[in-house]
PDB file of N, CA and C in Angstrom:
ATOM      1  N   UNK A   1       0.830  -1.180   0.000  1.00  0.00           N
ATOM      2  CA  UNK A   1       0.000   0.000   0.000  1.00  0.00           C
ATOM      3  C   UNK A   1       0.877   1.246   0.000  1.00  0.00           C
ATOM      4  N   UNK A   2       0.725   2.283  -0.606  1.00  0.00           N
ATOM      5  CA  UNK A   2       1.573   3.059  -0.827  1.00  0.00           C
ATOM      6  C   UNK A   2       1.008   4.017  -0.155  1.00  0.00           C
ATOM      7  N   UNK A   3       1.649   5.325   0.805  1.00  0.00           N
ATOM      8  CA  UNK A   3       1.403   5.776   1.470  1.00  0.00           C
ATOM      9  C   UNK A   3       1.245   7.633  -0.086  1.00  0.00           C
ATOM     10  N   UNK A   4       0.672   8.495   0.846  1.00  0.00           N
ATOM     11  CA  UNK A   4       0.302   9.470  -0.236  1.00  0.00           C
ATOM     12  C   UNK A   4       1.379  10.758   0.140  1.00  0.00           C
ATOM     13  N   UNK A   5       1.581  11.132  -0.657  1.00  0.00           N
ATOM     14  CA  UNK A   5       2.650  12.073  -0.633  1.00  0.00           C
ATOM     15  C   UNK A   5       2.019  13.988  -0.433  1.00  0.00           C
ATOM     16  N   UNK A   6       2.643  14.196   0.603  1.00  0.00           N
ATOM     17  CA  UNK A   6       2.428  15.999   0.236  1.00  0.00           C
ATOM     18  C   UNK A   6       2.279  16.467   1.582  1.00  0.00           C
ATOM     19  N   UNK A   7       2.043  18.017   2.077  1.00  0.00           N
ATOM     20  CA  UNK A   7       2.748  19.099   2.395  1.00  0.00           C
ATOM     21  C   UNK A   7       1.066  19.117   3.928  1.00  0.00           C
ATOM     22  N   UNK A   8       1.470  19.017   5.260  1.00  0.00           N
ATOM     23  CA  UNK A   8       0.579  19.448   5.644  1.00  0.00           C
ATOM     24  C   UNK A   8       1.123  20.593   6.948  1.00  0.00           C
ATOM     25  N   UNK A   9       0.282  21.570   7.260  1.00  0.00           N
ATOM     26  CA  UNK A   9       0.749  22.312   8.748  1.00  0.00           C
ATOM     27  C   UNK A   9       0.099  22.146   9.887  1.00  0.00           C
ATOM     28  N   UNK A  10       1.130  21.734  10.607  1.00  0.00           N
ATOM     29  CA  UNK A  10       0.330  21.627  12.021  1.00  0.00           C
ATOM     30  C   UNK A  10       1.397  22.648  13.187  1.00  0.00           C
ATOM     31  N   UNK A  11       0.942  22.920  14.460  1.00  0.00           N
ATOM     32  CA  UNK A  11       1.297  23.777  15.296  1.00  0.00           C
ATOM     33  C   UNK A  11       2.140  22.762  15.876  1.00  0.00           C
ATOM     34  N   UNK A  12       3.377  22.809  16.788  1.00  0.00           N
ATOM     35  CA  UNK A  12       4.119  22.274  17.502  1.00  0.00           C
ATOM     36  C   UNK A  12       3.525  21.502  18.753  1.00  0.00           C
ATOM     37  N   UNK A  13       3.635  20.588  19.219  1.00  0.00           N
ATOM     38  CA  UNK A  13       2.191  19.817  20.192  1.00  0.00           C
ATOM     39  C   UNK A  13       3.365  19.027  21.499  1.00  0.00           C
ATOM     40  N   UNK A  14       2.606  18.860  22.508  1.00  0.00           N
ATOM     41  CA  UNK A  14       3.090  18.400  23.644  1.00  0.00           C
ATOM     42  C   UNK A  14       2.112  17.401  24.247  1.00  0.00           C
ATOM     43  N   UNK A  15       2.394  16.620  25.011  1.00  0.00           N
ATOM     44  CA  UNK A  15       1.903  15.532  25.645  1.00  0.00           C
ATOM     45  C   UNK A  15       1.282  15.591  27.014  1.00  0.00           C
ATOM     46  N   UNK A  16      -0.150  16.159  27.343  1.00  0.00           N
ATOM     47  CA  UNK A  16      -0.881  16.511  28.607  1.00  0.00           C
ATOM     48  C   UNK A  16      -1.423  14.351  29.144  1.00  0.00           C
ATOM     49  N   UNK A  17      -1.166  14.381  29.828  1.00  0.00           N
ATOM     50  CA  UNK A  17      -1.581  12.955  30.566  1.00  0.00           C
ATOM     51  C   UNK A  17      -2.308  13.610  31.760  1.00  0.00           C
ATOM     52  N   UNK A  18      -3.179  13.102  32.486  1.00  0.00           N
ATOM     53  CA  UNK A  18      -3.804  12.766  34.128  1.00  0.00           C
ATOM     54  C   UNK A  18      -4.764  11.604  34.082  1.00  0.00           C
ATOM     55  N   UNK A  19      -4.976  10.901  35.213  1.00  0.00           N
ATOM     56  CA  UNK A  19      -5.791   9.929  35.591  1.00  0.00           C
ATOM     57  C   UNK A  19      -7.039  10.620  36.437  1.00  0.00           C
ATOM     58  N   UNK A  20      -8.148   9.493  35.480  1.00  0.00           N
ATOM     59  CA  UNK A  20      -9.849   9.876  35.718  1.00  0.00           C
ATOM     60  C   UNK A  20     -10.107   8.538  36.030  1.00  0.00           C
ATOM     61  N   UNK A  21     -11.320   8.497  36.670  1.00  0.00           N
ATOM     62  CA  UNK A  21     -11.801   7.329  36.968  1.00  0.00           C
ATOM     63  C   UNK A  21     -12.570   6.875  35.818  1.00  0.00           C
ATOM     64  N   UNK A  22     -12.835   5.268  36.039  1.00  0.00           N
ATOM     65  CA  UNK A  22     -12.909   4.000  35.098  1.00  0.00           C
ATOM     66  C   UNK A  22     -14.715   5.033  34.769  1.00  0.00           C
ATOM     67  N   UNK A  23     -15.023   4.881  35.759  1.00  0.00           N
ATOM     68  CA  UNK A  23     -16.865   6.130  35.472  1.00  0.00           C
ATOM     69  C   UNK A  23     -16.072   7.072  34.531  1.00  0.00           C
ATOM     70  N   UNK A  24     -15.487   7.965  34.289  1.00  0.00           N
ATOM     71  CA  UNK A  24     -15.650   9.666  33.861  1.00  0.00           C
ATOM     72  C   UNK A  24     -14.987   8.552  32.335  1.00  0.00           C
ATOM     73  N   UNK A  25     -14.292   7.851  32.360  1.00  0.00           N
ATOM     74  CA  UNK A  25     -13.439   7.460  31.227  1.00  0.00           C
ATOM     75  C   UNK A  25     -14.622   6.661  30.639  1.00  0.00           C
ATOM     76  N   UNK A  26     -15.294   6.414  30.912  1.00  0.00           N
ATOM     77  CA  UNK A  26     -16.447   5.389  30.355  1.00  0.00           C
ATOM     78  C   UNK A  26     -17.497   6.621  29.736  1.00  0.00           C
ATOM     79  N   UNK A  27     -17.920   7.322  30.776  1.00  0.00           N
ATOM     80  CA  UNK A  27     -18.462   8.601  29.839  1.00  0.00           C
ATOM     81  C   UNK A  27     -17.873   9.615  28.718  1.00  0.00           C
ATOM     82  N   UNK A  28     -16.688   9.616  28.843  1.00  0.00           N
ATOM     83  CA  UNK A  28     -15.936  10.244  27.794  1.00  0.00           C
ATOM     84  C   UNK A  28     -16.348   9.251  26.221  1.00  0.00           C
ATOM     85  N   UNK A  29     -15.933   7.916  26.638  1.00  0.00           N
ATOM     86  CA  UNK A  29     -16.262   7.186  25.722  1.00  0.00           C
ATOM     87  C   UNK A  29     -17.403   7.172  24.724  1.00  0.00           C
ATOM     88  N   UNK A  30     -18.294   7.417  25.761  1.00  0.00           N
ATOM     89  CA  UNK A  30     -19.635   7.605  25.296  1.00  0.00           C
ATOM     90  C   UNK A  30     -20.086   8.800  24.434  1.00  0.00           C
ATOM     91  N   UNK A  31     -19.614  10.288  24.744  1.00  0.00           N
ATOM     92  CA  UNK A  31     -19.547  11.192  24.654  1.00  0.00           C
ATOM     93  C   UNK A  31     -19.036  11.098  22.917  1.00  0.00           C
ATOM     94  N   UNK A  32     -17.921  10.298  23.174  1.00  0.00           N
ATOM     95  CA  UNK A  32     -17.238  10.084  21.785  1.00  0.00           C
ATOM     96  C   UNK A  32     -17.882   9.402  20.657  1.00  0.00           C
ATOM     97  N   UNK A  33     -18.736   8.395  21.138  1.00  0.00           N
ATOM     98  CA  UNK A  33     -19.428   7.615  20.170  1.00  0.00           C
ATOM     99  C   UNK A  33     -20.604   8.311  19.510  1.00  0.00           C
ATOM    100  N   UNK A  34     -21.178   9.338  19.772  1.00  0.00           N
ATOM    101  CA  UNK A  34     -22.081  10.004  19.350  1.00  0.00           C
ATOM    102  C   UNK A  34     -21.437  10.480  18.513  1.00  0.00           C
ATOM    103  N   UNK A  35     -20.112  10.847  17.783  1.00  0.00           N
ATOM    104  CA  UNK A  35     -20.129  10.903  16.672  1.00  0.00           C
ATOM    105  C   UNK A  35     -19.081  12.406  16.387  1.00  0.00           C
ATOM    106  N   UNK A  36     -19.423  13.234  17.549  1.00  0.00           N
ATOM    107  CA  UNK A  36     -18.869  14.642  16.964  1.00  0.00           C
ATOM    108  C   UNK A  36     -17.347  14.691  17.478  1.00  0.00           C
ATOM    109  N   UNK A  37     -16.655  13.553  18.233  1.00  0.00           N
ATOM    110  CA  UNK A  37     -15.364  14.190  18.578  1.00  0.00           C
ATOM    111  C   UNK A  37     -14.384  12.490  17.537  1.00  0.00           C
ATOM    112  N   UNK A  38     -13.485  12.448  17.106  1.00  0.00           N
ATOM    113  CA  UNK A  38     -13.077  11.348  16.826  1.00  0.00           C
ATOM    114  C   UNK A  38     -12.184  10.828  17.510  1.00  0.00           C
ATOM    115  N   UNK A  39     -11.652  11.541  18.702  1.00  0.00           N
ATOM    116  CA  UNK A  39     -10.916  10.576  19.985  1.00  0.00           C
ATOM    117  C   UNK A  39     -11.067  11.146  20.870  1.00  0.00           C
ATOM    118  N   UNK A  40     -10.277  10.722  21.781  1.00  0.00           N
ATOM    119  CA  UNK A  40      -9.995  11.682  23.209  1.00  0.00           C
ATOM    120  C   UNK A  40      -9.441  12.634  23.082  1.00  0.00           C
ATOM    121  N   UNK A  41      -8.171  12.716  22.414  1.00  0.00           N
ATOM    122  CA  UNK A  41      -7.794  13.637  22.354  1.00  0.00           C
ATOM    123  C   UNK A  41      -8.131  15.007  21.361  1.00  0.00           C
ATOM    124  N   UNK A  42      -8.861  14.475  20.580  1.00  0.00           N
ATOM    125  CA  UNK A  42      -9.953  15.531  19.841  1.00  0.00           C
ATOM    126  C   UNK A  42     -10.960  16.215  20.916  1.00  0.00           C
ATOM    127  N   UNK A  43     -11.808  15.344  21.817  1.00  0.00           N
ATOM    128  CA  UNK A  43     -12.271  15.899  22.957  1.00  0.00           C
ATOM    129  C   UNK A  43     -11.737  16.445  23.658  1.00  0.00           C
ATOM    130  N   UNK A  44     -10.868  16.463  24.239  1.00  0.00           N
ATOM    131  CA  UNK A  44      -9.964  17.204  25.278  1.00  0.00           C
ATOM    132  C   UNK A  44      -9.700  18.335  24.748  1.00  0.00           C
ATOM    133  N   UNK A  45      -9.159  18.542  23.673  1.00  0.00           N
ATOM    134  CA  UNK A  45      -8.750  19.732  22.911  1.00  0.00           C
ATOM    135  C   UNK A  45      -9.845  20.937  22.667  1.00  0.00           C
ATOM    136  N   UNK A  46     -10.941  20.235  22.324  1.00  0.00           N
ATOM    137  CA  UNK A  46     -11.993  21.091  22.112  1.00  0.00           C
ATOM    138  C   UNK A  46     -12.329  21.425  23.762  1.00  0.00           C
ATOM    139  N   UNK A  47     -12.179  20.616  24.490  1.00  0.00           N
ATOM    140  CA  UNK A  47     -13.000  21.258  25.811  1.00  0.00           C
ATOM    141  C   UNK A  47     -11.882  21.998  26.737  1.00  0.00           C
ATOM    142  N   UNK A  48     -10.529  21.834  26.419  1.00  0.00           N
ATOM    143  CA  UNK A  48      -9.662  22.851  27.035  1.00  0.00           C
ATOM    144  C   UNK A  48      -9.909  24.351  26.024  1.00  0.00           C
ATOM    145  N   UNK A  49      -9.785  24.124  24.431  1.00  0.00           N
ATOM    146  CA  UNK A  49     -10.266  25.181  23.669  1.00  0.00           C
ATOM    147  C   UNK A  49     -10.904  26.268  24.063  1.00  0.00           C
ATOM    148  N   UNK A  50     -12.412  25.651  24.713  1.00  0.00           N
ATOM    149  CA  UNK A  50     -13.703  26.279  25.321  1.00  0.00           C
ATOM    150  C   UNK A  50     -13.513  26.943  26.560  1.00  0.00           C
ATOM    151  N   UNK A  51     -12.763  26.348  27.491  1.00  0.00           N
ATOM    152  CA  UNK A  51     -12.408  26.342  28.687  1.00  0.00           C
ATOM    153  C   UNK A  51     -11.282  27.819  28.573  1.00  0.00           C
ATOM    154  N   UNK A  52     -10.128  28.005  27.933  1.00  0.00           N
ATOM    155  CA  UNK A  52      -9.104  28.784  27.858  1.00  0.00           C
ATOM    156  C   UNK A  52     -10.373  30.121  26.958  1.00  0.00           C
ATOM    157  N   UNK A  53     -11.009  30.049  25.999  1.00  0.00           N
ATOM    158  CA  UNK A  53     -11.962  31.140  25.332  1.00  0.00           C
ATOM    159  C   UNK A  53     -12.757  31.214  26.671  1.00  0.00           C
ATOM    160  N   UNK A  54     -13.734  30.865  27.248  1.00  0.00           N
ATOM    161  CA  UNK A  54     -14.260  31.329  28.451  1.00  0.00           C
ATOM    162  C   UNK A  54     -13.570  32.508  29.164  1.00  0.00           C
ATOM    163  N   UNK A  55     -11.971  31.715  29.550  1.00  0.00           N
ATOM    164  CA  UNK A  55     -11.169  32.625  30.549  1.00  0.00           C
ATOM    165  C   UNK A  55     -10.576  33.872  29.790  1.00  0.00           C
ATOM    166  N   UNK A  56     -11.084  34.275  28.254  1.00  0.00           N
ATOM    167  CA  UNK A  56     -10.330  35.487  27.748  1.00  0.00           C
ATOM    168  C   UNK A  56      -8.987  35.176  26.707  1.00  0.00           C
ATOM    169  N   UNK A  57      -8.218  34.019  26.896  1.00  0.00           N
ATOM    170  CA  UNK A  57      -7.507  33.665  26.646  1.00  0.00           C
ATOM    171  C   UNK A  57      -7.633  32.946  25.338  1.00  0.00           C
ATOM    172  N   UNK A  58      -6.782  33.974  24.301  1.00  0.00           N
ATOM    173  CA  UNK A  58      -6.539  33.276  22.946  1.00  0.00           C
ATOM    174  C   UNK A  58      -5.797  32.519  22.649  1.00  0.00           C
ATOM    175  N   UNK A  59      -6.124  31.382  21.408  1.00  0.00           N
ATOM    176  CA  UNK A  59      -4.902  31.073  21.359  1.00  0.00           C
ATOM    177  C   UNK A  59      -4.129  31.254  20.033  1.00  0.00           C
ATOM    178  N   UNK A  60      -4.577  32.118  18.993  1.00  0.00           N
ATOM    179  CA  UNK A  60      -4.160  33.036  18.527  1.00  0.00           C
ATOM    180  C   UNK A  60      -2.632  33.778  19.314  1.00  0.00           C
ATOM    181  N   UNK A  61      -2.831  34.352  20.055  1.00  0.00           N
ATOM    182  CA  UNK A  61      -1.986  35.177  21.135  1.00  0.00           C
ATOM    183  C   UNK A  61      -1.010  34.121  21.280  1.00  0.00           C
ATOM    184  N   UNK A  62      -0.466  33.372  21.492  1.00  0.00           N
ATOM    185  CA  UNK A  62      -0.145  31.816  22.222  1.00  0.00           C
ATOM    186  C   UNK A  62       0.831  31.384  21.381  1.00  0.00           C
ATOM    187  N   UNK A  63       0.366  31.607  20.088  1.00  0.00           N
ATOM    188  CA  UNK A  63       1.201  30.565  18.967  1.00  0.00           C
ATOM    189  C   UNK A  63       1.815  31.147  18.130  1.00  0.00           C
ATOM    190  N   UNK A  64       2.493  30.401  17.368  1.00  0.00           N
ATOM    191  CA  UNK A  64       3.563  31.058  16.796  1.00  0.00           C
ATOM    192  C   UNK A  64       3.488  30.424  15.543  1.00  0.00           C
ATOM    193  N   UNK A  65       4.583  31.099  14.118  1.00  0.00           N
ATOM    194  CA  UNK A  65       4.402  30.114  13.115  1.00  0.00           C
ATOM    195  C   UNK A  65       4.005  28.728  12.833  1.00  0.00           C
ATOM    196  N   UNK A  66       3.317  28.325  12.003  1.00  0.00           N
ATOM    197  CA  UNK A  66       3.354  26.761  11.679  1.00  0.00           C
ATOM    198  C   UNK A  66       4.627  26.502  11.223  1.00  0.00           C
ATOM    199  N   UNK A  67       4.533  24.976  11.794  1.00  0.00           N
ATOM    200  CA  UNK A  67       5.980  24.041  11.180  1.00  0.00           C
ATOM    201  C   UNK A  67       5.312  23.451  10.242  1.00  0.00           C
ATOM    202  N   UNK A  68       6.161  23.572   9.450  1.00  0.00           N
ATOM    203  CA  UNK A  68       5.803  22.850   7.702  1.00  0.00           C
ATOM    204  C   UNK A  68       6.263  21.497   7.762  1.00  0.00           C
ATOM    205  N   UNK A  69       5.176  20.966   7.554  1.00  0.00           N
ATOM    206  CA  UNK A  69       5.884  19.092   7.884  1.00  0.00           C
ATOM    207  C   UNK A  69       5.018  18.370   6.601  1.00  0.00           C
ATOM    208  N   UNK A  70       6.618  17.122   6.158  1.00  0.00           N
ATOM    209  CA  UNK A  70       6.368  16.852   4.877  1.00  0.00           C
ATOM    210  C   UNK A  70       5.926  15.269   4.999  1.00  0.00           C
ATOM    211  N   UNK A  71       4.850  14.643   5.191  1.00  0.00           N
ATOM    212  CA  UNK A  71       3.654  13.570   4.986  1.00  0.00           C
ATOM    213  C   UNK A  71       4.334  12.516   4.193  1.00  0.00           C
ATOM    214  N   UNK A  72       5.124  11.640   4.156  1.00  0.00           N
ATOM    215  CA  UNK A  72       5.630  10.442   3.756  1.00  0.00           C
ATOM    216  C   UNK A  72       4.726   9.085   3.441  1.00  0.00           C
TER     217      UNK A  72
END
């Protein structure tokens, strides 16, 4: 299978971990299967997103150029 070639940008990313209980992780799950987030970490992102816009905080302001990364 040949993999597809070409040019995508993404922002520079870091690795957030904490432990939830087997309940909140089971509802996340759930949360997910309805369709609108495609992982956890798509969820998380959107609900820290919401969470940081609530508090005023852009993230516009925050970031800096995209790194140009080449898709093999």
């Amino acid at each position: 299978m040949e993999k597809k070639k070409g040019k995508k940008f993404r922002w520079p990313t870091t690795v957030i971990s904490g432990r939830v209980s087997v309940q909140m992780h089971q509802a996340v799950l759930d949360v997910i299967a309805l369709g609108k987030y495609v992982d956890i970490t798509d969820y998380l992102r959107d609900l820290i997103r919401k969470d940081l816009e609530a508090r005023g905080i852009t993230l516009e302001n925050k970031l800096t150029q995209p790194i140009e990364d080449v898709v093999l």
